[in-house]
Protein backbone atom coordinates (compact mmCIF):
# COMPACT_ATOMS: atom_id res chain seq x y z
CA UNK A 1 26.16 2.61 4.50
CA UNK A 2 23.19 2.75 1.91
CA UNK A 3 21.99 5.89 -0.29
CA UNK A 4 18.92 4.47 -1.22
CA UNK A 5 16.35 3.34 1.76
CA UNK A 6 13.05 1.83 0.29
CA UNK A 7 10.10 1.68 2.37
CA UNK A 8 6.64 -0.47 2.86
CA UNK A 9 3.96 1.62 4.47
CA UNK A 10 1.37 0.08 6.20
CA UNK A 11 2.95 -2.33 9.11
CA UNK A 12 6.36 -0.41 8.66
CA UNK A 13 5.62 2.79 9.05
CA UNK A 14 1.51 3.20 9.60
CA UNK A 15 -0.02 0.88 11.51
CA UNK A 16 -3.72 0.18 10.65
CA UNK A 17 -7.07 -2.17 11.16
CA UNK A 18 -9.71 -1.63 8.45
CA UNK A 19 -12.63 -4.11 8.29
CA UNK A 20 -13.73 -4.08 4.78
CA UNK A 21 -16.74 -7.09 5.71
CA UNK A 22 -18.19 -5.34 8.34
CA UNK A 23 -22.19 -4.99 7.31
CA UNK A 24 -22.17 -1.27 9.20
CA UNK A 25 -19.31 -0.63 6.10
CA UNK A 26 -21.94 -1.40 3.75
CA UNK A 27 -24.97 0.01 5.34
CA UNK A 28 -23.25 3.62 4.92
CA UNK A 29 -22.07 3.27 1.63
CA UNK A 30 -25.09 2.47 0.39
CA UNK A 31 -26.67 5.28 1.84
CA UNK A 32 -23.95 7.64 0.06
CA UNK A 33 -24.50 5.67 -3.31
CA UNK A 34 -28.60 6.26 -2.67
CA UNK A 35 -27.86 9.86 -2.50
CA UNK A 36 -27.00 10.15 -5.78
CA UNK A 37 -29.64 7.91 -7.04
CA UNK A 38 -27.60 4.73 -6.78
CA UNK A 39 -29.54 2.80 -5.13
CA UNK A 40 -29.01 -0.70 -3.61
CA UNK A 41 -29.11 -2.89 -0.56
CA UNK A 42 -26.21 -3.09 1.65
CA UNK A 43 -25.93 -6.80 0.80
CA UNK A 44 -26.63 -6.02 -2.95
CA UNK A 45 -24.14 -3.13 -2.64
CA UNK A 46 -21.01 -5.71 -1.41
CA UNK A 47 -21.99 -8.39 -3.66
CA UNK A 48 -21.81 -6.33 -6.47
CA UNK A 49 -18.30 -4.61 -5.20
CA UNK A 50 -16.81 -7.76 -4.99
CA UNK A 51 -18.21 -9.43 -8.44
CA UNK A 52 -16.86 -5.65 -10.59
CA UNK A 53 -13.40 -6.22 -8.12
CA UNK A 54 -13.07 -9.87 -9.79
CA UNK A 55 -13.93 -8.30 -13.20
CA UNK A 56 -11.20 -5.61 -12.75
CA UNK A 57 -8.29 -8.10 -11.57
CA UNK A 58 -9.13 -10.37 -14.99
CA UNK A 59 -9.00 -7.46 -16.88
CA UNK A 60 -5.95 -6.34 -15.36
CA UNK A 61 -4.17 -9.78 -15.40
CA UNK A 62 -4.90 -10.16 -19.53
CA UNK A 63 -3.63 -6.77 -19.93
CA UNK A 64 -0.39 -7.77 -18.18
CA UNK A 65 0.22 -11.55 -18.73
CA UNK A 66 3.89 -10.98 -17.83
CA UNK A 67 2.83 -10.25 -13.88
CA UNK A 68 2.21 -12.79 -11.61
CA UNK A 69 0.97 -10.22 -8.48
CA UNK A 70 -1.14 -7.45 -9.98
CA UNK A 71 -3.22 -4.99 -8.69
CA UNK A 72 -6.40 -2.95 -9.92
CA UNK A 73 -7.54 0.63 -9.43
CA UNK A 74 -9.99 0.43 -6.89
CA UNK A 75 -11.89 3.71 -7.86
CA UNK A 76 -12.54 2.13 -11.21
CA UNK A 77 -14.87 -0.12 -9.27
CA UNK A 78 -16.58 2.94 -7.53
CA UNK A 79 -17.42 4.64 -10.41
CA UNK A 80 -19.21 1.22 -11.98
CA UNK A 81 -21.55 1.13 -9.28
CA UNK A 82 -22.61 4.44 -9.75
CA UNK A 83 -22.63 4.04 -14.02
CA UNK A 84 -24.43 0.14 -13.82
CA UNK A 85 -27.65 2.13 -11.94
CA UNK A 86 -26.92 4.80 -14.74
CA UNK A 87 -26.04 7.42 -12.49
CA UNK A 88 -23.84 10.06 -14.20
CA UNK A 89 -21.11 10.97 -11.84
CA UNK A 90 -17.94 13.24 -11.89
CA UNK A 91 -14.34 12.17 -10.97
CA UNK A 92 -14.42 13.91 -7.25
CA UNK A 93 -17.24 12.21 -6.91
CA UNK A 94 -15.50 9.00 -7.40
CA UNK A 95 -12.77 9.69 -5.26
CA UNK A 96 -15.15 10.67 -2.38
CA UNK A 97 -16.54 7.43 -2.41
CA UNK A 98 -13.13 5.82 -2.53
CA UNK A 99 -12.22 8.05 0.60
CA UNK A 100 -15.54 7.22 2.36
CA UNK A 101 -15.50 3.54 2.34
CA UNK A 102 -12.08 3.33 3.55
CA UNK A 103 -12.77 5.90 6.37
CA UNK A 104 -15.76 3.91 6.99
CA UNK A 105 -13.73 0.24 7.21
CA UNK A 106 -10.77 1.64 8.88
CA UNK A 107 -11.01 0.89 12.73
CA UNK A 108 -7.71 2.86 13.65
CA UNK A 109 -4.59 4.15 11.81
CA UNK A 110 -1.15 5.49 13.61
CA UNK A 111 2.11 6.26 12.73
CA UNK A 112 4.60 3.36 14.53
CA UNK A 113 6.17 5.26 17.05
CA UNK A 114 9.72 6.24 15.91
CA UNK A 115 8.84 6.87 12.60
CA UNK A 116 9.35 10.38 12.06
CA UNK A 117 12.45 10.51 13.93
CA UNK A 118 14.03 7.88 11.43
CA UNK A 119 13.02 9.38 8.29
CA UNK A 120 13.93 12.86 10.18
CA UNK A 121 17.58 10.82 10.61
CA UNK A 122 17.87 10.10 7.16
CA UNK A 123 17.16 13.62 5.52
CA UNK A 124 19.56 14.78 8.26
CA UNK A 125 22.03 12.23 6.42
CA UNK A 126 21.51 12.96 3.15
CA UNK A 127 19.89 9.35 2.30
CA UNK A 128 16.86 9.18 -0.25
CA UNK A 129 14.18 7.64 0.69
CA UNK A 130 11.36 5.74 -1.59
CA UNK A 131 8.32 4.51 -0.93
CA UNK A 132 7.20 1.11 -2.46
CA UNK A 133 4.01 0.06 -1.00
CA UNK A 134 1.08 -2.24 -2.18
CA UNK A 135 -1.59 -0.16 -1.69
CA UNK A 136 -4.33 1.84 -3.17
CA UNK A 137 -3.89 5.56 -4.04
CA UNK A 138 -6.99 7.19 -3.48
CA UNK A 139 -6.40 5.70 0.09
CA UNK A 140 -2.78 6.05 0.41
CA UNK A 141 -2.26 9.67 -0.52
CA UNK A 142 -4.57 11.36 1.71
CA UNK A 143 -3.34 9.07 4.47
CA UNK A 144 0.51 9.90 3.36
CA UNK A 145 -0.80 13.83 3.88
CA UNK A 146 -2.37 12.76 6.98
CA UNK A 147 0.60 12.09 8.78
CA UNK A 148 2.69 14.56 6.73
CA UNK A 149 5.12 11.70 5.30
CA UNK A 150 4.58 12.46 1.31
CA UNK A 151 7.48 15.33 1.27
CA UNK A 152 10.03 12.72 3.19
CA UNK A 153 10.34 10.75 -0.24
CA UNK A 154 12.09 10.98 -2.80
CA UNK A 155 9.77 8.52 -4.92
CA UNK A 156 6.73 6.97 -4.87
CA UNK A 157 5.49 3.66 -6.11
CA UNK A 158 1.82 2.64 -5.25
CA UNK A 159 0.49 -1.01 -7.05
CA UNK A 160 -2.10 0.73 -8.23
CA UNK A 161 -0.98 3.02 -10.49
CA UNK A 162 1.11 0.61 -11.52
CA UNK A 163 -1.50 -2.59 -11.90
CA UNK A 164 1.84 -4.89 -10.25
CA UNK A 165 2.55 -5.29 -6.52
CA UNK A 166 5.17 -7.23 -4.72
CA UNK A 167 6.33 -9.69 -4.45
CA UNK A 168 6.47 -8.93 -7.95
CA UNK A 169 10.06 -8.19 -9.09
CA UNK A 170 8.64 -6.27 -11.81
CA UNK A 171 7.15 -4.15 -9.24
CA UNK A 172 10.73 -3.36 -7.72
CA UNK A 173 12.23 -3.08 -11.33
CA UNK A 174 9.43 -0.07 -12.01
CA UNK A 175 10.70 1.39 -8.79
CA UNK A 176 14.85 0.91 -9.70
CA UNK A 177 14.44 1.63 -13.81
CA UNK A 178 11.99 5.00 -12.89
CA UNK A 179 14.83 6.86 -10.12
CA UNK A 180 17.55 4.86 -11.82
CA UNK A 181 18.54 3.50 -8.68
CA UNK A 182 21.89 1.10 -7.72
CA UNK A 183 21.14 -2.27 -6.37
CA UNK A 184 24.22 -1.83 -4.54
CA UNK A 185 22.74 0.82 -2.71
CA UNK A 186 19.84 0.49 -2.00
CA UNK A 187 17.80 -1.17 0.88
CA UNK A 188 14.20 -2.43 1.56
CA UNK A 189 12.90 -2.27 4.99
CA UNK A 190 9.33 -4.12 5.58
CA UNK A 191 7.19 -6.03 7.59
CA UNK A 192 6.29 -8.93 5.59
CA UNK A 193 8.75 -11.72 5.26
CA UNK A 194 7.80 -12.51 1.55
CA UNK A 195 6.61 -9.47 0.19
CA UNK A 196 9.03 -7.15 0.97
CA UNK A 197 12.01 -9.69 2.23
CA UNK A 198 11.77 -12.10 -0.21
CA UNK A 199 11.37 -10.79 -3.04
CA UNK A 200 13.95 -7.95 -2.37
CA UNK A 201 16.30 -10.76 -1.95
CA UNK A 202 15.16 -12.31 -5.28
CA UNK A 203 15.69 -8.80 -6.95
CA UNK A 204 19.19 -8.90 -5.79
CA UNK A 205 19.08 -5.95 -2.64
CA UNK A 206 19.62 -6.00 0.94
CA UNK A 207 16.91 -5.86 3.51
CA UNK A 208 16.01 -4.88 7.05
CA UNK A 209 12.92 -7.05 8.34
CA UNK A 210 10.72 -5.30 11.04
CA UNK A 211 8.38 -7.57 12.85
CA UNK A 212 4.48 -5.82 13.86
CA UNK A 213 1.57 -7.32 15.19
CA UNK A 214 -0.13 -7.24 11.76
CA UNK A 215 2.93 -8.85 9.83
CA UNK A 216 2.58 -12.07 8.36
CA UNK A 217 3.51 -15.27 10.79
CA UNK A 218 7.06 -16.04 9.14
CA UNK A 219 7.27 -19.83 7.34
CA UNK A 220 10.40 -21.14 6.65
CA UNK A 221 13.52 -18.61 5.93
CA UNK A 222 13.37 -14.51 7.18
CA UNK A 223 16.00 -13.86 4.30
CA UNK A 224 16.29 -10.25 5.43
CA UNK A 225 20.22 -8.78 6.02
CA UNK A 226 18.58 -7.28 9.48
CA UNK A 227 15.86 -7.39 11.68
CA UNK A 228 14.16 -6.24 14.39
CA UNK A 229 11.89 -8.81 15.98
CA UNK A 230 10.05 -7.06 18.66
CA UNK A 231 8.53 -3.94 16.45
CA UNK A 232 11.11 -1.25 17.80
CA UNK A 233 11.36 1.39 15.08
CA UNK A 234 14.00 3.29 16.57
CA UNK A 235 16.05 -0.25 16.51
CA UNK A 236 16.66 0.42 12.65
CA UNK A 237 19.08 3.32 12.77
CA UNK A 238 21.77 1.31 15.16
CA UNK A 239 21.60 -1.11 11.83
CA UNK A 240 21.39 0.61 9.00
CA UNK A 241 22.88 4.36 10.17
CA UNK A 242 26.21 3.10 11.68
C-alpha cells in the first residue's frame, strides 16, 4: 500500500511524562553542576536555564529566518552553565548533564503496547520506516537504544540537529530531499492533529492519526487519511497493511 512509513515518537510510539518545573529537578542538577564547581541555587540554576534557552531560540531563529517552528540544541545550553561560572568542561560531560536532567524530569517512559509488533510487521514486509520526531537528541537516542527501536529505521530526523521541527514543512522536506523519498509513497503516522496531521497534509502525504492520552485535544478538522481514536496500536496494520 505504502513503501515509505514515517513515524512521530513520543505519543506514537513511546509514551512519556517528564516534569521539567518540578523544584526536586532543579535541586539535583544543581548539585551535579556544584560538583564540578558550578555552583548555583536551584532557583538560580532554572532561571538561568530558561533565560540561555530564550537566547538559543533567537539565535537560532536569525540564523534561519526562512523557519517558522525551529528548534535549538539543548546541550548547547548545558555547557553555558558550566562556561558562565567558568568551569572548563569536556563534551561527555555535557552530554551527562543533558542525560541527567531528563532522567531526573522524566516521571515514566514505555513503549505503547503494540509497537514492536508493527514495526516487526513492516520489516517482515519489506516497508522502510523513518523516524521524524521533534525532539532532542541527547535525549532521544539513548531512549531510541533503550527500547531497542534505532535499528528498525531506515532514517532519522530529530529537530535538533536540524534547528526546524514540525509543523514545519521544511522539516518534512529535510526528511523527503535527504532519503529521496516519493510523496506518493509515503505515510505519516502521529499523535498530534497539527503537527504531524496537518502539516503532512500541507506537504502533500497521506496520514494515519493515532489518538493517546498525551495528544493534543483536536480543534477543528483531524485531516488525517486514517485514524485510530481509542490509542490501539495494533489498529494501524488492518489500515495501512491491507
Amino acid at each position: 500500500m505504502y513503501k515509505n512509513y514515517i513515524f512521530d515518537l513520543y505519543g506514537t510510539l513511546i509514551d512519556i511524562n517528564t516534569d521539567e518545573w518540578s523544584s526536586d529537578l532543579w535541586k539535583k542538577l544543581a548539585v551535579l553542576y556544584a560538583y564540578k564547581g558550578a555552583h548555583y541555587t536551584y532557583k538560580e540554576l532554572n532561571e538561568e536555564y530558561n533565560r540561555l534557552v530564550a537566547l538559543e531560540k533567537e539565535s537560532v531563529r536569525k540564523k534561519h529566518s526562512d523557519y517558522t517552528f525551529i528548534d535549538i540544541k539543548i546541550e548547547k545550553v548545558f555547557k553555558k552553565l558550566f562556561t558562565q561560572k567558568k568551569i572548563s568542561v569536556s563534551k561527555a560531560q555535557v552530554m551527562f548533564a543533558a542525560e541527567a536532567f531528563r532522567c531526573y524530569s522524566t516521571k515514566y517512559i514505555r513503549l505503547y503496547d503494540g509497537v514492536k509488533d508493527l514495526l516487526d510487521t513492516l520489516k517482515a514486509k519489506e516497508k522502510k520506516i523513518y523516524l521524524l520526531s521533534n525532539a532532542q537528541r541527547s535525549f532521544t537516542e539513548n531512549e531510541l537504544n533503550m527500547f531497542g527501536l534505532a535499528p528498525y529505521f531506515d532514517g532519522i530526523c530529530i529537530s535538533s540537529d536540524e534547528e526546524c521541527s514540525k509543523p514545519d514543512l521544511h522539516y518534512f522536506k529535510i526528511l523527503f530531499e535527504r532519503y529521496n523519498l516519493k510523496k506518493s509513497e509515503s505515510i505519516m503516522i502521529g499523535n498530534d492533529y497539527l503537527s504531524d496531521i496537518g502539516a503532512a497534509a500541507d506537504f502533500g502525504i497521506d496520514s494515519l492519526y493515532i489518538h493517546q492520552s498525551i495528544s493534543p485535544e483536536i480543534e477543528g478538522d483531524l485531516r488525517s487519511n486514517y485514524s485510530v481514536m481509542d490509542g490501539n496500536v495494533y489498529k494501524i496494520k488492518d489500515l495501512i497493511l491491507k
